[in-house]
PDB file of N, CA and C in Angstrom:
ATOM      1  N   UNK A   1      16.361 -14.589 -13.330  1.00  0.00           N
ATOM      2  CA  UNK A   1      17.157 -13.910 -12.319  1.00  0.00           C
ATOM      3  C   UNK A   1      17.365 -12.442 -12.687  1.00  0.00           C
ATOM      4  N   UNK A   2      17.495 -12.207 -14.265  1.00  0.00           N
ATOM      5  CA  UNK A   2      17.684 -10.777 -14.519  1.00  0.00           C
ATOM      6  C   UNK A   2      16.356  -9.937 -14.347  1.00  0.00           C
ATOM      7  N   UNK A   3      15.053 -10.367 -14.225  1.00  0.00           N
ATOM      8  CA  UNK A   3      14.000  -9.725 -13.788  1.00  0.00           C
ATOM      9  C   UNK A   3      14.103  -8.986 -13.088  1.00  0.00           C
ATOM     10  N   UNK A   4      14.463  -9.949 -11.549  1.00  0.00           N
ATOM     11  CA  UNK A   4      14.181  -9.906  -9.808  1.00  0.00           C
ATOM     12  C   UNK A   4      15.464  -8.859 -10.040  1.00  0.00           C
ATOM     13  N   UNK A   5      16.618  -9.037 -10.492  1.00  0.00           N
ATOM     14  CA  UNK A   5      17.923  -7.954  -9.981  1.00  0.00           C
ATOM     15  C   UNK A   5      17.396  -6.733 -10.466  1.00  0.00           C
ATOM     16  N   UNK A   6      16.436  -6.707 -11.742  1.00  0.00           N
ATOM     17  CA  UNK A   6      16.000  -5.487 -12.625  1.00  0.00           C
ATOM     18  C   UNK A   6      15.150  -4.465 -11.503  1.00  0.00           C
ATOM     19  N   UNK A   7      14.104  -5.675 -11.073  1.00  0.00           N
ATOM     20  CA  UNK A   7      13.053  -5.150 -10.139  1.00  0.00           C
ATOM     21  C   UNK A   7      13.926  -4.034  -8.454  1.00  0.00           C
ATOM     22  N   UNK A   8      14.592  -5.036  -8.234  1.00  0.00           N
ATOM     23  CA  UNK A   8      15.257  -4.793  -6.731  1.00  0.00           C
ATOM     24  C   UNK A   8      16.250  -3.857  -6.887  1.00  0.00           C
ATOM     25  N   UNK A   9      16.365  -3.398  -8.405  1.00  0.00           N
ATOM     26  CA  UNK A   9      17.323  -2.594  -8.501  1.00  0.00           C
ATOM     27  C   UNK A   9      16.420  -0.907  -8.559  1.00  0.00           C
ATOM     28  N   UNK A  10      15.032  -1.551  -9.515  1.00  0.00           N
ATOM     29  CA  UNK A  10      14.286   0.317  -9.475  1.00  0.00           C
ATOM     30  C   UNK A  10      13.753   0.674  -8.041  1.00  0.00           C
ATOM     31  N   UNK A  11      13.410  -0.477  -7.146  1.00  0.00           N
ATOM     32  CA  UNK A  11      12.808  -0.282  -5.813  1.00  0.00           C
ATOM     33  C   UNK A  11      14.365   0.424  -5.034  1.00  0.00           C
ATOM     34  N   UNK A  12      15.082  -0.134  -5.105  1.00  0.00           N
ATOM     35  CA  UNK A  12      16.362   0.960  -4.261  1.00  0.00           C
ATOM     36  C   UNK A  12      16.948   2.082  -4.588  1.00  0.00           C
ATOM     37  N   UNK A  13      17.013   2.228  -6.214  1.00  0.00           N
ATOM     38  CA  UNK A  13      17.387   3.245  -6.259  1.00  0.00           C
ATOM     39  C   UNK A  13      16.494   4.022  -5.872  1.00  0.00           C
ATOM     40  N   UNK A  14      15.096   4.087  -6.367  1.00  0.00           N
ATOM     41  CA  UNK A  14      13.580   5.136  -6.087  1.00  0.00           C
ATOM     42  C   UNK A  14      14.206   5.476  -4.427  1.00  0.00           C
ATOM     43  N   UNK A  15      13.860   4.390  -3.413  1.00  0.00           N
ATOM     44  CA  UNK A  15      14.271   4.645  -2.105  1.00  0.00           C
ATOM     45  C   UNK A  15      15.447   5.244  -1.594  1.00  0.00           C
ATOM     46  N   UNK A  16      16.309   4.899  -2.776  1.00  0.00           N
ATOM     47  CA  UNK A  16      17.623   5.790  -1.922  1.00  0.00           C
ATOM     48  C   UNK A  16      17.300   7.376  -2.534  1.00  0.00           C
ATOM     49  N   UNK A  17      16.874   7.668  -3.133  1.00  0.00           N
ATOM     50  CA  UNK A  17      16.641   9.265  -3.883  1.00  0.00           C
ATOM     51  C   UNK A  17      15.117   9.799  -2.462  1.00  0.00           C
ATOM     52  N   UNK A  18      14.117   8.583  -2.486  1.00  0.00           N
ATOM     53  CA  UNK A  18      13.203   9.294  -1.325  1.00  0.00           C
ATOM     54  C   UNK A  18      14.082   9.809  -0.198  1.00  0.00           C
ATOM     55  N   UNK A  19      14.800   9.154   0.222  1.00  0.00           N
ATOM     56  CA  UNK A  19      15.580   8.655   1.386  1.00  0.00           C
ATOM     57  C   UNK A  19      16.163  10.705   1.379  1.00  0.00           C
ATOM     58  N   UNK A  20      17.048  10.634   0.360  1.00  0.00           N
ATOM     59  CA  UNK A  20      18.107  11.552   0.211  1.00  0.00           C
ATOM     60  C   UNK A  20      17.039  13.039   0.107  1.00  0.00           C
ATOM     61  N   UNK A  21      15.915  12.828  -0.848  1.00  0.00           N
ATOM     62  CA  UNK A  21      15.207  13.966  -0.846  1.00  0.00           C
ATOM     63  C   UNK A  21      14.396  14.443   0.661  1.00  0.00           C
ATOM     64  N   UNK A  22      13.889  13.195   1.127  1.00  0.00           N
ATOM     65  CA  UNK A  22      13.140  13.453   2.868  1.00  0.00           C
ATOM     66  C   UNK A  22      14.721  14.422   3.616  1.00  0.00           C
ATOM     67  N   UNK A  23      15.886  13.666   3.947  1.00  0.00           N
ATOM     68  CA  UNK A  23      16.723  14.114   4.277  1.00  0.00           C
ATOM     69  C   UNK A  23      16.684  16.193   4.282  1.00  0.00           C
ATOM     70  N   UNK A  24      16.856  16.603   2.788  1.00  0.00           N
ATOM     71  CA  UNK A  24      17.234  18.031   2.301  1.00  0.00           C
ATOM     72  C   UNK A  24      15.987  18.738   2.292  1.00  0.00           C
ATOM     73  N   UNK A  25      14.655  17.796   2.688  1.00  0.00           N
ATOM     74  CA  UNK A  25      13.128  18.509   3.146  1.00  0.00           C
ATOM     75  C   UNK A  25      12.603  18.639   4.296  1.00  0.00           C
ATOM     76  N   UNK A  26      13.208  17.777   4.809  1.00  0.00           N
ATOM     77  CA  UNK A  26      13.120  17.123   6.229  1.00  0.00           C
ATOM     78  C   UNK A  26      11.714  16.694   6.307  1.00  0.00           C
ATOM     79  N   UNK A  27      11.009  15.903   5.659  1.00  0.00           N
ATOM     80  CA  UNK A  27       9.518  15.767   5.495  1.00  0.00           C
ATOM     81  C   UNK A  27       9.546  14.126   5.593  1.00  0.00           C
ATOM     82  N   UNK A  28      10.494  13.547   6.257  1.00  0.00           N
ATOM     83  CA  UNK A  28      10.144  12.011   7.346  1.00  0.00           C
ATOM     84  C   UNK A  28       9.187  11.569   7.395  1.00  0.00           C
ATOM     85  N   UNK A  29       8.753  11.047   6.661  1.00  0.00           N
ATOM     86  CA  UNK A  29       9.125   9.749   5.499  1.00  0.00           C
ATOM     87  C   UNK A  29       8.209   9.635   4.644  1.00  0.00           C
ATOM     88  N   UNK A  30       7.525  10.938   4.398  1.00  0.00           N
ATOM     89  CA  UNK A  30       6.532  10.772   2.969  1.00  0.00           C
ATOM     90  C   UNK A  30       7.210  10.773   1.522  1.00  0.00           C
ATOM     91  N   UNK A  31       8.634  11.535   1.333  1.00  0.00           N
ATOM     92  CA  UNK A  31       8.895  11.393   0.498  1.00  0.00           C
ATOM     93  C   UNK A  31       9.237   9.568  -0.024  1.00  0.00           C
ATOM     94  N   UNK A  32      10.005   8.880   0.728  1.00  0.00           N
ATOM     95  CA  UNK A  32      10.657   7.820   1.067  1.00  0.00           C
ATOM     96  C   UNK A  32       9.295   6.960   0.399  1.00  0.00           C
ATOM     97  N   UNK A  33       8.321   7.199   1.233  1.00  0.00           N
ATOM     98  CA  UNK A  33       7.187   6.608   0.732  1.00  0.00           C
ATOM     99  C   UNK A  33       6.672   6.855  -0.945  1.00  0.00           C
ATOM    100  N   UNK A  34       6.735   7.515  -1.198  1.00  0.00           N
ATOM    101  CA  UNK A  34       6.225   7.885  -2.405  1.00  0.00           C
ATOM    102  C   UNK A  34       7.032   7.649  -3.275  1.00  0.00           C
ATOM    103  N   UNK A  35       8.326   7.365  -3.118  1.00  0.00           N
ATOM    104  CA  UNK A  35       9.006   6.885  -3.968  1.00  0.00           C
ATOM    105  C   UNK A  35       9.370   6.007  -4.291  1.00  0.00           C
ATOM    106  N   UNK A  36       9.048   4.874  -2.970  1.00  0.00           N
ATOM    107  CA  UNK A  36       8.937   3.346  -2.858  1.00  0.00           C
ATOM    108  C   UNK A  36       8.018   2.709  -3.589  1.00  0.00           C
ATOM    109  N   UNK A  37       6.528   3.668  -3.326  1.00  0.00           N
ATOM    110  CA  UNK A  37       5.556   2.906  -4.366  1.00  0.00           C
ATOM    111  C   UNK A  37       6.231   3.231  -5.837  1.00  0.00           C
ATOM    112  N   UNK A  38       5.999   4.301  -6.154  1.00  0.00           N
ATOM    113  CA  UNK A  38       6.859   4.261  -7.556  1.00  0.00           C
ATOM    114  C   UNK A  38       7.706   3.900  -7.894  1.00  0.00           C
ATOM    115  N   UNK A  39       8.795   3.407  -7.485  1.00  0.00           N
ATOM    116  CA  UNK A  39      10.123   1.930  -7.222  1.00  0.00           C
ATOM    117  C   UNK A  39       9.231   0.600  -7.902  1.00  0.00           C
ATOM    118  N   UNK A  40       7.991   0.550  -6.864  1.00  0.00           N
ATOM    119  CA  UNK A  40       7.357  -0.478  -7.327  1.00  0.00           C
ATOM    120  C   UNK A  40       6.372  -0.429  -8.478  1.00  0.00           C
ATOM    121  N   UNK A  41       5.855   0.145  -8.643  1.00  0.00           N
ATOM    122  CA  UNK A  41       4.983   0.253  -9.819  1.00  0.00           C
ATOM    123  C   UNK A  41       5.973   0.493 -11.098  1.00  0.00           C
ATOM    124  N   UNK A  42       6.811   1.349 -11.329  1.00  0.00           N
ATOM    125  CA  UNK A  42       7.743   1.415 -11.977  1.00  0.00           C
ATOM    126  C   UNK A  42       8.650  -0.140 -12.566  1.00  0.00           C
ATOM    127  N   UNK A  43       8.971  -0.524 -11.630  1.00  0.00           N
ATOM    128  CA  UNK A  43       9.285  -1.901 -11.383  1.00  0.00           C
ATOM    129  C   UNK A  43       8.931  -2.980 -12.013  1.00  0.00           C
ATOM    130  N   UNK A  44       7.577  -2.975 -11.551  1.00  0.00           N
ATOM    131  CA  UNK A  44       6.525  -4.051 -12.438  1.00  0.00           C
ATOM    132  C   UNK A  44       6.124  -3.620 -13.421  1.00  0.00           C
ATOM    133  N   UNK A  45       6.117  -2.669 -13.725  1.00  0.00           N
ATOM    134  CA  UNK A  45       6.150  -2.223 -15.429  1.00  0.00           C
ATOM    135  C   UNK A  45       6.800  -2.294 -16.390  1.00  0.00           C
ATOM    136  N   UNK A  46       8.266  -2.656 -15.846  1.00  0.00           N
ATOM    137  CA  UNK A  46       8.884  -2.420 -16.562  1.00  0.00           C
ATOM    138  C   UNK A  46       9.582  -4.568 -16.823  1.00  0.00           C
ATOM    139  N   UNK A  47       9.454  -4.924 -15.679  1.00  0.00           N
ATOM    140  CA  UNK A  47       9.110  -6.669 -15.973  1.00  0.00           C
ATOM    141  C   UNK A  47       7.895  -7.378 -16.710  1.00  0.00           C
ATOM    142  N   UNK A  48       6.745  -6.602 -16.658  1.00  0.00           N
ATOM    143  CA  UNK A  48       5.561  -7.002 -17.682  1.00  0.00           C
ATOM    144  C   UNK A  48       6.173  -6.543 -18.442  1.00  0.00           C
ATOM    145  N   UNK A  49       6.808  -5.309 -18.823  1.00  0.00           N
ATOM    146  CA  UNK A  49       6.487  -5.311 -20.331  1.00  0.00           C
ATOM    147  C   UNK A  49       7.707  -6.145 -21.321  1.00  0.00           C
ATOM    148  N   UNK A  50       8.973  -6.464 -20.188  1.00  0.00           N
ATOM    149  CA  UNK A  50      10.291  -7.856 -20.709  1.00  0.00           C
ATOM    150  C   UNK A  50       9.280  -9.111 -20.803  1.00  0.00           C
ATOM    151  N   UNK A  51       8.206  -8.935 -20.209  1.00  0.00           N
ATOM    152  CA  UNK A  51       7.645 -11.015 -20.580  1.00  0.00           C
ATOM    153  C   UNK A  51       7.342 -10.512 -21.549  1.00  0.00           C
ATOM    154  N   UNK A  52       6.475  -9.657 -22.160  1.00  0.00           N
ATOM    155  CA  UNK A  52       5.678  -9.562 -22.974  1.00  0.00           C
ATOM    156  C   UNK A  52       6.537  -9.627 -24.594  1.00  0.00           C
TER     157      UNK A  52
END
């Protein structure tokens, strides 16, 4: 369970910072995007490397 909260926790924060940076760029919704994948990749990097 502490994985999934670990995981769901780097994917929102990343998104709430895209979110906030698109906002003060006004550049709708590439930032948002780009920070989601890196939420996720970030994410799973950081749960492979707790199994391991």
């Amino acid at each position: 369970m502490g994985l999934g909260a670990q995981l769901i926790a780097t994917i929102g924060i990343s998104v709430a910072i895209g979110l906030y940076l698109d906002g003060q760029f006004g550049t709708n919704p590439w930032i948002t995007v780009a920070m989601s994948l890196l939420g996720v990749v970030g994410g799973l990097w950081v749960s492979i490397k707790d199994l391991l």
